[in-house]
PDB file of N, CA and C in Angstrom:
ATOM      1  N   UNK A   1       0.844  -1.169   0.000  1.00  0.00           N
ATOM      2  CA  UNK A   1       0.000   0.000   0.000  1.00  0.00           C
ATOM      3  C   UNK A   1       0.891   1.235   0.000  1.00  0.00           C
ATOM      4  N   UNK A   2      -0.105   2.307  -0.647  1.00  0.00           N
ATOM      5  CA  UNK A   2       1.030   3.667  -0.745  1.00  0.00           C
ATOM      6  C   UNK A   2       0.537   4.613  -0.156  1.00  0.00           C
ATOM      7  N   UNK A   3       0.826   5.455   0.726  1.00  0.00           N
ATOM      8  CA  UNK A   3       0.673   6.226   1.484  1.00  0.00           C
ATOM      9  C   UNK A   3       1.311   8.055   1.220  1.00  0.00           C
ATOM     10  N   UNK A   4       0.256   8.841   1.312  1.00  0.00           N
ATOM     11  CA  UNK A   4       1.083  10.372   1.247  1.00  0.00           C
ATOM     12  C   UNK A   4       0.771  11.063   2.187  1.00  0.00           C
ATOM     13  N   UNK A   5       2.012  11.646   2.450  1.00  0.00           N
ATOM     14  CA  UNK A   5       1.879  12.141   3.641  1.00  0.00           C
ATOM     15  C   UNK A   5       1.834  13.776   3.532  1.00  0.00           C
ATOM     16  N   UNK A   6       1.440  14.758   3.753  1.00  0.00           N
ATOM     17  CA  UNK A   6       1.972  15.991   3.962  1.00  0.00           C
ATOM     18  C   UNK A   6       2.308  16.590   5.789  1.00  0.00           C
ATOM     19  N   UNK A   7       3.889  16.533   5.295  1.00  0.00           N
ATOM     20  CA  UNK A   7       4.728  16.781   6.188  1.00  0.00           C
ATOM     21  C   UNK A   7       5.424  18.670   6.413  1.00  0.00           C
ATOM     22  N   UNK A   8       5.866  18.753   7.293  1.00  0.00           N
ATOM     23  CA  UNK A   8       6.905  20.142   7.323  1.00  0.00           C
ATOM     24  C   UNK A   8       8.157  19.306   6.715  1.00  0.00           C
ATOM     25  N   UNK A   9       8.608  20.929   6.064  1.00  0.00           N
ATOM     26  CA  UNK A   9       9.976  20.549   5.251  1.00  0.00           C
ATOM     27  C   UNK A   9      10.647  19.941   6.452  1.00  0.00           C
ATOM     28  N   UNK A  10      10.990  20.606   7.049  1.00  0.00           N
ATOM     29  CA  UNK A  10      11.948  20.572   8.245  1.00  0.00           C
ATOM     30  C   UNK A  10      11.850  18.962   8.946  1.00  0.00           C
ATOM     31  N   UNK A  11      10.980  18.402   9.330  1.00  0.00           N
ATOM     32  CA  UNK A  11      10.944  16.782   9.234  1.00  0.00           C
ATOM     33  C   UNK A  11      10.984  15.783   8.315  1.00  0.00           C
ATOM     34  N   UNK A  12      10.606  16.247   6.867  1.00  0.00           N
ATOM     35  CA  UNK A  12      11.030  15.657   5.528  1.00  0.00           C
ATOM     36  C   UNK A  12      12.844  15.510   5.488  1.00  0.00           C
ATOM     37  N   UNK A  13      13.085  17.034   5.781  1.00  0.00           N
ATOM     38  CA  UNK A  13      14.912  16.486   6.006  1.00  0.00           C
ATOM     39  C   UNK A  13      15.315  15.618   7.103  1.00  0.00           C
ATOM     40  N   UNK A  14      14.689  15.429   7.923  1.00  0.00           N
ATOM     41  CA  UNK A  14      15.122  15.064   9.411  1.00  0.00           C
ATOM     42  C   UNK A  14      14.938  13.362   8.405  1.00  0.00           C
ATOM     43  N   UNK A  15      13.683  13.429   7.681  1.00  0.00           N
ATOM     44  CA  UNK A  15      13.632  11.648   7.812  1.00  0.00           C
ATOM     45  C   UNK A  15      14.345  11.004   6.222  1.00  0.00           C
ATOM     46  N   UNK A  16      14.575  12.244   5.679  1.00  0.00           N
ATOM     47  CA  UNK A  16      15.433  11.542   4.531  1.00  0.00           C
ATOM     48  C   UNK A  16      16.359  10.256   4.614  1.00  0.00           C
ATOM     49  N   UNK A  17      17.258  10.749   5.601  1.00  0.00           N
ATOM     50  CA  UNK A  17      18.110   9.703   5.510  1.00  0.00           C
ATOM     51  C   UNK A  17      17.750   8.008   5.651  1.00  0.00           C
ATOM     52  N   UNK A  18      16.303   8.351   6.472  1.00  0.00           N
ATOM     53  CA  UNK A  18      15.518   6.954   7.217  1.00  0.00           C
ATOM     54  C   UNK A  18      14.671   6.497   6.315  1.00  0.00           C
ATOM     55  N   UNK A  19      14.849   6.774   5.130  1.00  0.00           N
ATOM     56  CA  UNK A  19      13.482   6.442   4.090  1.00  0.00           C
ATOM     57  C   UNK A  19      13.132   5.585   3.911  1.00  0.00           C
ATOM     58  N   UNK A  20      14.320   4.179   4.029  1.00  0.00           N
ATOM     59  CA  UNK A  20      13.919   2.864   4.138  1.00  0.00           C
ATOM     60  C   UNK A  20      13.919   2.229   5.045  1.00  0.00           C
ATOM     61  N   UNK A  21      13.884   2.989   6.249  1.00  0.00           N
ATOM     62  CA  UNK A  21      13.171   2.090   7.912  1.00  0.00           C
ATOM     63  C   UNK A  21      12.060   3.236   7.932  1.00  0.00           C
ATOM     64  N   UNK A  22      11.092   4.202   7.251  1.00  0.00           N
ATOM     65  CA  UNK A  22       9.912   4.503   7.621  1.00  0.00           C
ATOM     66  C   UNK A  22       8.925   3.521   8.428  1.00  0.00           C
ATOM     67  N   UNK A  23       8.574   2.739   7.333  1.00  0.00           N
ATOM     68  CA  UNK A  23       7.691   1.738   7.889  1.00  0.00           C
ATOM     69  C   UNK A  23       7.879   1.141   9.408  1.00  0.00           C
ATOM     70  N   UNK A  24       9.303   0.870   9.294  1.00  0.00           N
ATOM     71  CA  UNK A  24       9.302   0.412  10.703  1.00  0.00           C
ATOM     72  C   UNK A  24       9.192   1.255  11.993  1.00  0.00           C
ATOM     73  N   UNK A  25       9.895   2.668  11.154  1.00  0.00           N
ATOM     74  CA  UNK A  25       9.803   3.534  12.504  1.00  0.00           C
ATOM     75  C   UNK A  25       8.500   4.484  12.866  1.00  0.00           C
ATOM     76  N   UNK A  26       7.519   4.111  11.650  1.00  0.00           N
ATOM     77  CA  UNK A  26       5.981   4.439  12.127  1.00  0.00           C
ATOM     78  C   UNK A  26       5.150   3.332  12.997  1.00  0.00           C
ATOM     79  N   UNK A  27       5.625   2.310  12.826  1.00  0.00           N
ATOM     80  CA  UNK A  27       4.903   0.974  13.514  1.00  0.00           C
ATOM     81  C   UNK A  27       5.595   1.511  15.299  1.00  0.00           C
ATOM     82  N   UNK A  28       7.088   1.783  15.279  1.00  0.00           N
ATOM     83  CA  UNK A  28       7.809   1.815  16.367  1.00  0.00           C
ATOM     84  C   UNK A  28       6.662   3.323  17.045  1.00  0.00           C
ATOM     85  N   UNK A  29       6.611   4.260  16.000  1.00  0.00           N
ATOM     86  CA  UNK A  29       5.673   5.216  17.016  1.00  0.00           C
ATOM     87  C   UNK A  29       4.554   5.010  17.324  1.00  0.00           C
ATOM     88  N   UNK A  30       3.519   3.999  16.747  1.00  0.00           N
ATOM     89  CA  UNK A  30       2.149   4.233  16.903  1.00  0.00           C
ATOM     90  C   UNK A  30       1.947   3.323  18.126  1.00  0.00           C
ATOM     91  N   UNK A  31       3.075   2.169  18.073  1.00  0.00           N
ATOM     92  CA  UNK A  31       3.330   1.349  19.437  1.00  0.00           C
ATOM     93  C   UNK A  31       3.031   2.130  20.605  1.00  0.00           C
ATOM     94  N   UNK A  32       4.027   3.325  20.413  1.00  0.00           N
ATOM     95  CA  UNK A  32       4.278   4.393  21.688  1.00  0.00           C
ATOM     96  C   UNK A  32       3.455   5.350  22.073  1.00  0.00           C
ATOM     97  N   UNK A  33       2.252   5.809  20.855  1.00  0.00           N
ATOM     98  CA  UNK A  33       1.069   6.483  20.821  1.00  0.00           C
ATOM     99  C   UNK A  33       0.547   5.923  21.759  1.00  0.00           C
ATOM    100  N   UNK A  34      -0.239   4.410  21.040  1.00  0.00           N
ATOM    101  CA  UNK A  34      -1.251   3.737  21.601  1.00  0.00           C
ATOM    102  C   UNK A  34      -0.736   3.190  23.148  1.00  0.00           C
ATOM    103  N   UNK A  35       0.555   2.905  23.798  1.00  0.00           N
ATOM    104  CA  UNK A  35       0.772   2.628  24.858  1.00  0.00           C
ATOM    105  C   UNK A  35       0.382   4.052  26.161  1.00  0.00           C
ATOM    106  N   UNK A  36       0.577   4.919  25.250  1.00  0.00           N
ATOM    107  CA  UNK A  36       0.363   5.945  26.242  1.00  0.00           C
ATOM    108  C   UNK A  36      -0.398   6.678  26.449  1.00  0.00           C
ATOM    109  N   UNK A  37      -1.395   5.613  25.541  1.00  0.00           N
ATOM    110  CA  UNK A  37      -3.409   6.283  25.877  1.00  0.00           C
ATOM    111  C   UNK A  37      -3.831   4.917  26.842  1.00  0.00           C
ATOM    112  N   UNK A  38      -3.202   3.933  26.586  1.00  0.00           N
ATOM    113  CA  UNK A  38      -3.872   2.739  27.524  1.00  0.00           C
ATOM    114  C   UNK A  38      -3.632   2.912  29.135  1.00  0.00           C
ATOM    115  N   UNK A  39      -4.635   2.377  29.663  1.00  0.00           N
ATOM    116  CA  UNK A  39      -4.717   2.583  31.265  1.00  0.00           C
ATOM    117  C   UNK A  39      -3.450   1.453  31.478  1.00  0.00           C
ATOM    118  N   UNK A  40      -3.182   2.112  32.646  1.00  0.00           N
ATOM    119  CA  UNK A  40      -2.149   1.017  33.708  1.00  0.00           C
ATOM    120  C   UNK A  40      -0.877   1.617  32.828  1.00  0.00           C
ATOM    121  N   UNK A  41      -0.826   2.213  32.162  1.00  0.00           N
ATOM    122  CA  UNK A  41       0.787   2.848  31.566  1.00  0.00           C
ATOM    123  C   UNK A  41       1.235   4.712  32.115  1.00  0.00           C
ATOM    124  N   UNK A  42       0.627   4.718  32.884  1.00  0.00           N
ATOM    125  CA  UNK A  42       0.564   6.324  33.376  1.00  0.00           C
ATOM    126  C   UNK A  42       1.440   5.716  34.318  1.00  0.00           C
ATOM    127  N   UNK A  43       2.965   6.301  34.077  1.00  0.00           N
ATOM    128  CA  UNK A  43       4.030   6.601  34.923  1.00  0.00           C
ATOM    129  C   UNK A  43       5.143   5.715  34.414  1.00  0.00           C
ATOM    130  N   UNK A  44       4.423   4.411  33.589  1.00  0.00           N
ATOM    131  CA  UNK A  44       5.659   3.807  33.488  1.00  0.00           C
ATOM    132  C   UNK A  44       6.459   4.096  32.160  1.00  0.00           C
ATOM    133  N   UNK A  45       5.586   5.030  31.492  1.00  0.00           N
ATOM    134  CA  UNK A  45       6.473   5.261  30.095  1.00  0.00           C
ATOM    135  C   UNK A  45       7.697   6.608  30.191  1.00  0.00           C
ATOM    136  N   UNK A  46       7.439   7.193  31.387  1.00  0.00           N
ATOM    137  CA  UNK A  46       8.743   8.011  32.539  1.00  0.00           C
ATOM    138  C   UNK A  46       9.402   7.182  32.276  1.00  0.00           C
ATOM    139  N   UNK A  47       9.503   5.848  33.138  1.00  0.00           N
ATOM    140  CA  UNK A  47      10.474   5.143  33.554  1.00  0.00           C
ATOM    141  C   UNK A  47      11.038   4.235  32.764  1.00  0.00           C
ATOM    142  N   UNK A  48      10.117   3.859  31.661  1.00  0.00           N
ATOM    143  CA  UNK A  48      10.656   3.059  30.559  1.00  0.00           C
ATOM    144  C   UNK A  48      11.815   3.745  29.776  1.00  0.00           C
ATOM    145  N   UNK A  49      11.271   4.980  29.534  1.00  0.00           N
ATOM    146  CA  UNK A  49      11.841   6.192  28.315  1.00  0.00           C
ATOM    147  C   UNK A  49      13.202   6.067  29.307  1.00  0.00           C
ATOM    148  N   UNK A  50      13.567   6.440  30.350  1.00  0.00           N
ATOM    149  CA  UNK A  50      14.222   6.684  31.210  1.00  0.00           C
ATOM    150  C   UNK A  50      15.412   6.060  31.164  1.00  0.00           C
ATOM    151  N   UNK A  51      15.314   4.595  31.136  1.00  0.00           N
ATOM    152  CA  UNK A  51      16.374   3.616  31.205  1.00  0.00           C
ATOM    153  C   UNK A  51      16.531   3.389  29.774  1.00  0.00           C
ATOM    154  N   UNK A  52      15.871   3.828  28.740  1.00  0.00           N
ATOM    155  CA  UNK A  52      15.845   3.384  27.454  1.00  0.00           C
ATOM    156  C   UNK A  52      17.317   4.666  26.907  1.00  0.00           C
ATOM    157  N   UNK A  53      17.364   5.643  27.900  1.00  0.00           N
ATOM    158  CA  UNK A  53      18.500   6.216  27.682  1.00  0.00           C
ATOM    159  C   UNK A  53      19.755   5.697  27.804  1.00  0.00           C
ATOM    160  N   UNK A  54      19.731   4.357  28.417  1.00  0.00           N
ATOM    161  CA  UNK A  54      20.853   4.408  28.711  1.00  0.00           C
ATOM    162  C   UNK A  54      21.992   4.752  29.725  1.00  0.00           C
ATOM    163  N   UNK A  55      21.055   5.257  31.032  1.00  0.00           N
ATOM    164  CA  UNK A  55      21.475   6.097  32.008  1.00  0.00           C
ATOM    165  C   UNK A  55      22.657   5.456  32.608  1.00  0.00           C
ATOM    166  N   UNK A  56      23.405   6.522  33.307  1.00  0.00           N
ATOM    167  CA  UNK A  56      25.217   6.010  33.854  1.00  0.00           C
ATOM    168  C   UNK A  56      24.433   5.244  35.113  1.00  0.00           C
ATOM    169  N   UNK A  57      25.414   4.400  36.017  1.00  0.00           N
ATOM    170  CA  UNK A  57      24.712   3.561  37.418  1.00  0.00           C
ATOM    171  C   UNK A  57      24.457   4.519  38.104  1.00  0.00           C
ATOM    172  N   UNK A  58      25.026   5.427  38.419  1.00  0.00           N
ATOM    173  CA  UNK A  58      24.484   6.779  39.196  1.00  0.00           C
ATOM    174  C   UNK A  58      22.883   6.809  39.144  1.00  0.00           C
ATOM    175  N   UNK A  59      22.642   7.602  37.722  1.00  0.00           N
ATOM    176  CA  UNK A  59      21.206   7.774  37.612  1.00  0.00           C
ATOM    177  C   UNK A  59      20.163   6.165  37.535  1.00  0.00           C
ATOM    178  N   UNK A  60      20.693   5.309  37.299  1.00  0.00           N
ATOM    179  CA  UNK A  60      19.797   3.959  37.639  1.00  0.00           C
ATOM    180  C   UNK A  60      19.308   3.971  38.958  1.00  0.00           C
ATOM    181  N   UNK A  61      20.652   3.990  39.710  1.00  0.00           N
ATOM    182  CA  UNK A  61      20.326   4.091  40.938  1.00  0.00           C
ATOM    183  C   UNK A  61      19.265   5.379  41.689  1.00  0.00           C
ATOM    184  N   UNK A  62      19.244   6.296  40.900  1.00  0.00           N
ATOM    185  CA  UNK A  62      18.321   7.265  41.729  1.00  0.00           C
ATOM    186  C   UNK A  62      17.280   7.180  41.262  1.00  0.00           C
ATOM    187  N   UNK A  63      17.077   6.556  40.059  1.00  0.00           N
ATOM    188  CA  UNK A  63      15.398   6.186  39.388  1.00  0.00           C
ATOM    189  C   UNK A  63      13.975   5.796  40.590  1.00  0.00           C
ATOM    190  N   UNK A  64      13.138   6.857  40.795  1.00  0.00           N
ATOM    191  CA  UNK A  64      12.322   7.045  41.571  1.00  0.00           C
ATOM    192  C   UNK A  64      11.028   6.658  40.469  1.00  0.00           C
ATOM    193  N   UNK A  65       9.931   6.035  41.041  1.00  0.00           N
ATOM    194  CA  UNK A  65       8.632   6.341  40.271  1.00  0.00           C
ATOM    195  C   UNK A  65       8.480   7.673  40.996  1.00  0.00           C
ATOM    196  N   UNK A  66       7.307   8.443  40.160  1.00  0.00           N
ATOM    197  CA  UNK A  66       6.574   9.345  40.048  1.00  0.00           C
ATOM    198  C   UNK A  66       5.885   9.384  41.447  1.00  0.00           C
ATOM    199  N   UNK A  67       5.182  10.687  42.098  1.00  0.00           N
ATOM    200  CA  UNK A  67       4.463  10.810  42.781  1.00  0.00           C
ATOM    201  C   UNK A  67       3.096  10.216  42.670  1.00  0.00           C
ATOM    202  N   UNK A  68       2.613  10.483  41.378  1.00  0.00           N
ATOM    203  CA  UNK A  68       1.456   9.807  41.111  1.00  0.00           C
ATOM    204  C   UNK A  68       1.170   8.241  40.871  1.00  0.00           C
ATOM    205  N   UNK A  69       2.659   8.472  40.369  1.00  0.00           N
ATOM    206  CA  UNK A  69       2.776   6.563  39.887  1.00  0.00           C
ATOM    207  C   UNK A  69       2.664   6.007  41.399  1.00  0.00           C
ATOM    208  N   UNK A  70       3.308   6.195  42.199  1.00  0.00           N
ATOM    209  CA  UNK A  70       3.337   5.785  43.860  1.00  0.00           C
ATOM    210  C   UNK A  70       1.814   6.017  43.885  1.00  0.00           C
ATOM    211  N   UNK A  71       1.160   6.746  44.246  1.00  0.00           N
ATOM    212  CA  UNK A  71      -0.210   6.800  44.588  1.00  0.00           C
ATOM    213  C   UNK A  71      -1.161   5.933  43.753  1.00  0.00           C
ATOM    214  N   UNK A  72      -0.875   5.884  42.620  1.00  0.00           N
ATOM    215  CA  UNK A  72      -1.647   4.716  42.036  1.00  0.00           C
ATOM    216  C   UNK A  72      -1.189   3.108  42.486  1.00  0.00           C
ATOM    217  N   UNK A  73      -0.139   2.506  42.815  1.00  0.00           N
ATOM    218  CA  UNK A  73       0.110   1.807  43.122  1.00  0.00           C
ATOM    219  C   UNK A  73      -0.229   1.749  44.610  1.00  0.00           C
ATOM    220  N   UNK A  74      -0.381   2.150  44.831  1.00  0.00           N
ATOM    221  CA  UNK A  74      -0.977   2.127  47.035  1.00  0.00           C
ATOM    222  C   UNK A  74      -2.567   2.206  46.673  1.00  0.00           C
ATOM    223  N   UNK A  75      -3.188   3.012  45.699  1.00  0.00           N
ATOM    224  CA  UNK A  75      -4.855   2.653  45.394  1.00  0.00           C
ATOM    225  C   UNK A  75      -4.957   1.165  45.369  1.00  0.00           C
ATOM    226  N   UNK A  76      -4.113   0.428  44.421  1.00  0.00           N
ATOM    227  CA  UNK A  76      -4.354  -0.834  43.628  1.00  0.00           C
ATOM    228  C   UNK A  76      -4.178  -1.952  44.604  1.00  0.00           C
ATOM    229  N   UNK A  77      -3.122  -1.360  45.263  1.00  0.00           N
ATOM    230  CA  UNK A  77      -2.947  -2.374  46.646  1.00  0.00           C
ATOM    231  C   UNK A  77      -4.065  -2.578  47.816  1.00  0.00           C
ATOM    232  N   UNK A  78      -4.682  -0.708  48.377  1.00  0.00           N
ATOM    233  CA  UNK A  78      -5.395  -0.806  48.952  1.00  0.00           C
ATOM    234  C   UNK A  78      -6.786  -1.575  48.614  1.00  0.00           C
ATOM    235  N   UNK A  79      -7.042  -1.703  47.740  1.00  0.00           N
ATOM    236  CA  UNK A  79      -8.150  -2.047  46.712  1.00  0.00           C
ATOM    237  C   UNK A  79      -7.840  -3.279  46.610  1.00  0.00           C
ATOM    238  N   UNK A  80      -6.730  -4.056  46.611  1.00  0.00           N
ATOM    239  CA  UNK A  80      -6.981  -5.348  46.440  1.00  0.00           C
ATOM    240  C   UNK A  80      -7.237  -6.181  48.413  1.00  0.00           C
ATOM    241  N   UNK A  81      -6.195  -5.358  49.173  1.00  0.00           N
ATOM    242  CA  UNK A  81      -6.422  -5.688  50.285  1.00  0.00           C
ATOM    243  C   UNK A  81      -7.894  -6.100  50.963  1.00  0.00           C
ATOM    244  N   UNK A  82      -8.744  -4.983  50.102  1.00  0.00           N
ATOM    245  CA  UNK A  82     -10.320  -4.185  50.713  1.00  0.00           C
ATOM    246  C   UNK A  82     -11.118  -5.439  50.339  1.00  0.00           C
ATOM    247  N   UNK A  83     -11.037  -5.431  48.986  1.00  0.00           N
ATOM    248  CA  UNK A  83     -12.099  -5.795  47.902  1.00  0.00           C
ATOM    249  C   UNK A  83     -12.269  -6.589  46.562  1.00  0.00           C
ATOM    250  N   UNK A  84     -10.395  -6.497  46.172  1.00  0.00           N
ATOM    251  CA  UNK A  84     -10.054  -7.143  45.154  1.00  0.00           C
ATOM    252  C   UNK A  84     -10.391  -5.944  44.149  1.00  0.00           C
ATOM    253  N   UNK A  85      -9.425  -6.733  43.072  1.00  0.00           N
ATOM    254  CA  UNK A  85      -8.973  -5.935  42.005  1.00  0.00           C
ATOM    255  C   UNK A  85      -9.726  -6.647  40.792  1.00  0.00           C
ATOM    256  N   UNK A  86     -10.648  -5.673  39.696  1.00  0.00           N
ATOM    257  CA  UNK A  86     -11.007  -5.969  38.474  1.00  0.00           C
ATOM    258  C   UNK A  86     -10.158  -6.727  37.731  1.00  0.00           C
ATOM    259  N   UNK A  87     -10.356  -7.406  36.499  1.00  0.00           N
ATOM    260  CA  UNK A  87      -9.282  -7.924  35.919  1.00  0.00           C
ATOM    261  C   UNK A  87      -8.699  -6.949  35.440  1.00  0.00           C
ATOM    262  N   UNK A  88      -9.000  -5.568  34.476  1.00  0.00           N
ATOM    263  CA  UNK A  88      -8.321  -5.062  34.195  1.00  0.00           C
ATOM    264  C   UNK A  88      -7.198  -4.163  35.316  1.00  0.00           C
ATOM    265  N   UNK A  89      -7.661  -4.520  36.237  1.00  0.00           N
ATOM    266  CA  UNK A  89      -6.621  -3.312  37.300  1.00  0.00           C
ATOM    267  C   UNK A  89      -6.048  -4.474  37.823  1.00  0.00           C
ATOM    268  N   UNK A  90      -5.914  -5.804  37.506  1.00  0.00           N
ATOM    269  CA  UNK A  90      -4.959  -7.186  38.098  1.00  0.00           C
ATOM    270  C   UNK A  90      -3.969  -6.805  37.076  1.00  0.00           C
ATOM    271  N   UNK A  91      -4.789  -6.729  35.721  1.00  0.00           N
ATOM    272  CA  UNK A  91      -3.390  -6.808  34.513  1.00  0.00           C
ATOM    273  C   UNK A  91      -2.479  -5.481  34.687  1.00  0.00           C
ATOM    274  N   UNK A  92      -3.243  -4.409  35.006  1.00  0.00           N
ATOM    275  CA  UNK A  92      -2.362  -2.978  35.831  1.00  0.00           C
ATOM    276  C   UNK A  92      -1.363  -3.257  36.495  1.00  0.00           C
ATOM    277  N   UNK A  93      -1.753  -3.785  37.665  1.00  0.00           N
ATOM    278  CA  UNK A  93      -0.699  -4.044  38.477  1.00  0.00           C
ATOM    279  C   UNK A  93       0.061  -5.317  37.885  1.00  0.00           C
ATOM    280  N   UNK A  94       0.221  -6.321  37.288  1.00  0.00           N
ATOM    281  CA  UNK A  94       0.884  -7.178  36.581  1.00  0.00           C
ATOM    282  C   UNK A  94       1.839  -6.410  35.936  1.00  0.00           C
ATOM    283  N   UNK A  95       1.184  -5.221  35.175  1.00  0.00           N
ATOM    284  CA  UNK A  95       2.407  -4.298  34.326  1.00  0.00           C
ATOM    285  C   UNK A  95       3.395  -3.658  35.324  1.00  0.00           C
ATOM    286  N   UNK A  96       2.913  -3.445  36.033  1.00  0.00           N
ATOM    287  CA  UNK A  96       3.458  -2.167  37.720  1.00  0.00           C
ATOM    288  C   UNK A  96       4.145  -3.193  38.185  1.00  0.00           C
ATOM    289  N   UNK A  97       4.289  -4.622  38.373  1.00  0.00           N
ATOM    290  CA  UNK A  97       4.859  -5.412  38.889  1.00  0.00           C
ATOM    291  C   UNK A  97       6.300  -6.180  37.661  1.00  0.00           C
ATOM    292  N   UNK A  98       5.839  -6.089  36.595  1.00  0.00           N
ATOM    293  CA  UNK A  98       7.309  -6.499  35.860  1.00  0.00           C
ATOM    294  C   UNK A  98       7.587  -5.664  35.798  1.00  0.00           C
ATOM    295  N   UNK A  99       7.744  -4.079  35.259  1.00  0.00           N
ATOM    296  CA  UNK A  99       8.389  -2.943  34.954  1.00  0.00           C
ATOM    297  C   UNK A  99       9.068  -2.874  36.945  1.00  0.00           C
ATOM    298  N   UNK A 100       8.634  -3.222  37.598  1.00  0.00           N
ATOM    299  CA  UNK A 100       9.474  -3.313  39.263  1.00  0.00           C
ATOM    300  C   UNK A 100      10.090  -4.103  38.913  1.00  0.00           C
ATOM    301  N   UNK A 101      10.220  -5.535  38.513  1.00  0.00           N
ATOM    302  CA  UNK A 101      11.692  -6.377  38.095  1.00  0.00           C
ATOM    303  C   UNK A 101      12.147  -6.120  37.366  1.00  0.00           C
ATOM    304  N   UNK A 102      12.396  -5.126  36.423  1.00  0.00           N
ATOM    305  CA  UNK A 102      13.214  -4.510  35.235  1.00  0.00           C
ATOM    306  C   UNK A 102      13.821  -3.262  36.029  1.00  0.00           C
ATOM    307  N   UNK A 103      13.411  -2.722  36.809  1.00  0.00           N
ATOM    308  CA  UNK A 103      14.033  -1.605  37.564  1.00  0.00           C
ATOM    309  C   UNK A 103      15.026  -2.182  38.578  1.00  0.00           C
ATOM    310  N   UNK A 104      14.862  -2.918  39.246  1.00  0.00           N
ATOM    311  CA  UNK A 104      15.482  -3.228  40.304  1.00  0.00           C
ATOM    312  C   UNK A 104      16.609  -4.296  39.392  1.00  0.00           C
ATOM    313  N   UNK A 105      16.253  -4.934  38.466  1.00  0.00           N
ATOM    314  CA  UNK A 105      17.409  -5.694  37.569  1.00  0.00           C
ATOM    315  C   UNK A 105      18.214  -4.228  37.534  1.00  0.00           C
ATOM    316  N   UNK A 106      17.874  -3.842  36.647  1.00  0.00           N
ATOM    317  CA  UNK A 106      19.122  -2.428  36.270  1.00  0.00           C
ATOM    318  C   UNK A 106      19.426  -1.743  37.316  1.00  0.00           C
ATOM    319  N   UNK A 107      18.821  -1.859  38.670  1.00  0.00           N
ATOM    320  CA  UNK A 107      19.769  -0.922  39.876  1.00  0.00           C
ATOM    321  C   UNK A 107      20.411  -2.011  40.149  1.00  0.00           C
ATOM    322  N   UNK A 108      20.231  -3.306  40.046  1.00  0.00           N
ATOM    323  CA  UNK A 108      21.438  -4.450  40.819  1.00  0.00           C
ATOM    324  C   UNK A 108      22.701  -4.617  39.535  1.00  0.00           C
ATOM    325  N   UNK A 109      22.491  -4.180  38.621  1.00  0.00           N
ATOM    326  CA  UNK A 109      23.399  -4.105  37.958  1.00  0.00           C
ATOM    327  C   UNK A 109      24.162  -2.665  37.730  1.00  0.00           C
ATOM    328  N   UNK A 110      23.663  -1.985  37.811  1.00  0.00           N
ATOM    329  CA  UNK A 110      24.319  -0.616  38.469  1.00  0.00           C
ATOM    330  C   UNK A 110      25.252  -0.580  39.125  1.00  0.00           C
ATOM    331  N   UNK A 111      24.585  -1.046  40.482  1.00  0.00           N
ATOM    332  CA  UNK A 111      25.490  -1.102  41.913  1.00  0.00           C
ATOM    333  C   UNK A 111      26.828  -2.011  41.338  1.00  0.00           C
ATOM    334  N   UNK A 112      26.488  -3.324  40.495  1.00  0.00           N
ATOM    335  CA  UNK A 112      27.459  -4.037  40.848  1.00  0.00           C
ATOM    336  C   UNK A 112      28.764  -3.451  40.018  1.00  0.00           C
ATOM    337  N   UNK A 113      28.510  -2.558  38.749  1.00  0.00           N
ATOM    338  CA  UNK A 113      29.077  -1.575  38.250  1.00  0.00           C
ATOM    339  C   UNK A 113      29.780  -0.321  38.938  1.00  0.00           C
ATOM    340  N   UNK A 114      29.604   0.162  39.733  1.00  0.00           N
ATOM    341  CA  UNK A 114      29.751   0.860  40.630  1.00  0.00           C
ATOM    342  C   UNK A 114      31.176   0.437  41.255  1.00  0.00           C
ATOM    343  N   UNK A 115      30.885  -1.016  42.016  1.00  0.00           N
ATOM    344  CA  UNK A 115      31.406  -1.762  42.714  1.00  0.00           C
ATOM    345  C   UNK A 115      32.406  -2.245  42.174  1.00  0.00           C
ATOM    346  N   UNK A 116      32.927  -2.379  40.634  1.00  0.00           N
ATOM    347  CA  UNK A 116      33.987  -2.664  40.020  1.00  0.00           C
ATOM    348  C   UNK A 116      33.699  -3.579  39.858  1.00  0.00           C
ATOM    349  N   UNK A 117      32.370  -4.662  39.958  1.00  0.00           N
ATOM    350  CA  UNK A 117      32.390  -5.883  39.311  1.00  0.00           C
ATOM    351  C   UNK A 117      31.926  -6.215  37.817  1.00  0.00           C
TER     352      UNK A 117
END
């Protein structure tokens, strides 16, 4: 299929060089659109983007969730303690719970960086 786009010059140059990973790198954004309209992703695309930099062990190590991200996670808890959790706010916290073993992987590897190992 063929597609036209009307673009600004100024991003037409930016994507020249990429002309033959378009496709892929529109699939790669709409991924990132649609993740960050879906529920249960408010805070973690901070923290995803975050480490996706690349950060020195320093900044791994100071990687904080969000104020809000914390408060949503103490709702989900309190709520399951109370009353239990919907399925969709189980699969929430399922996401809130691996993106916590991907954080704490990269601060234990930080530290051990740090540490000269």
């Amino acid at each position: 299929m063929e597609v036209t786009l009307t673009i600004p010059d100024e991003l037409a140059t930016r994507l020249h060089p990429f002309e033959e990973q378009l496709p892929q790198i529109l699939e790669l954004g709409i991924r990132e659109w649609v993740a960050r309209q879906e529920v249960g992703f408010e805070g973690l695309t901070e923290v995803l983007e975050t480490l996706a930099t690349l950060p020195t062990p320093d900044e791994v190590l100071a990687l904080r969730p969000s104020a809000d991200l914390q408060a949503r996670i103490r709702a989900l808890l309190e709520k399951n303690r109370n009353e239990g959790l919907l399925p969709e706010e189980r699969q929430e916290w399922e996401r809130y719970q691996y993106v916590e073993h991907l954080v704490r992987t990269a601060k234990a590897r930080a530290a051990r960086r740090l540490q000269g190992k």
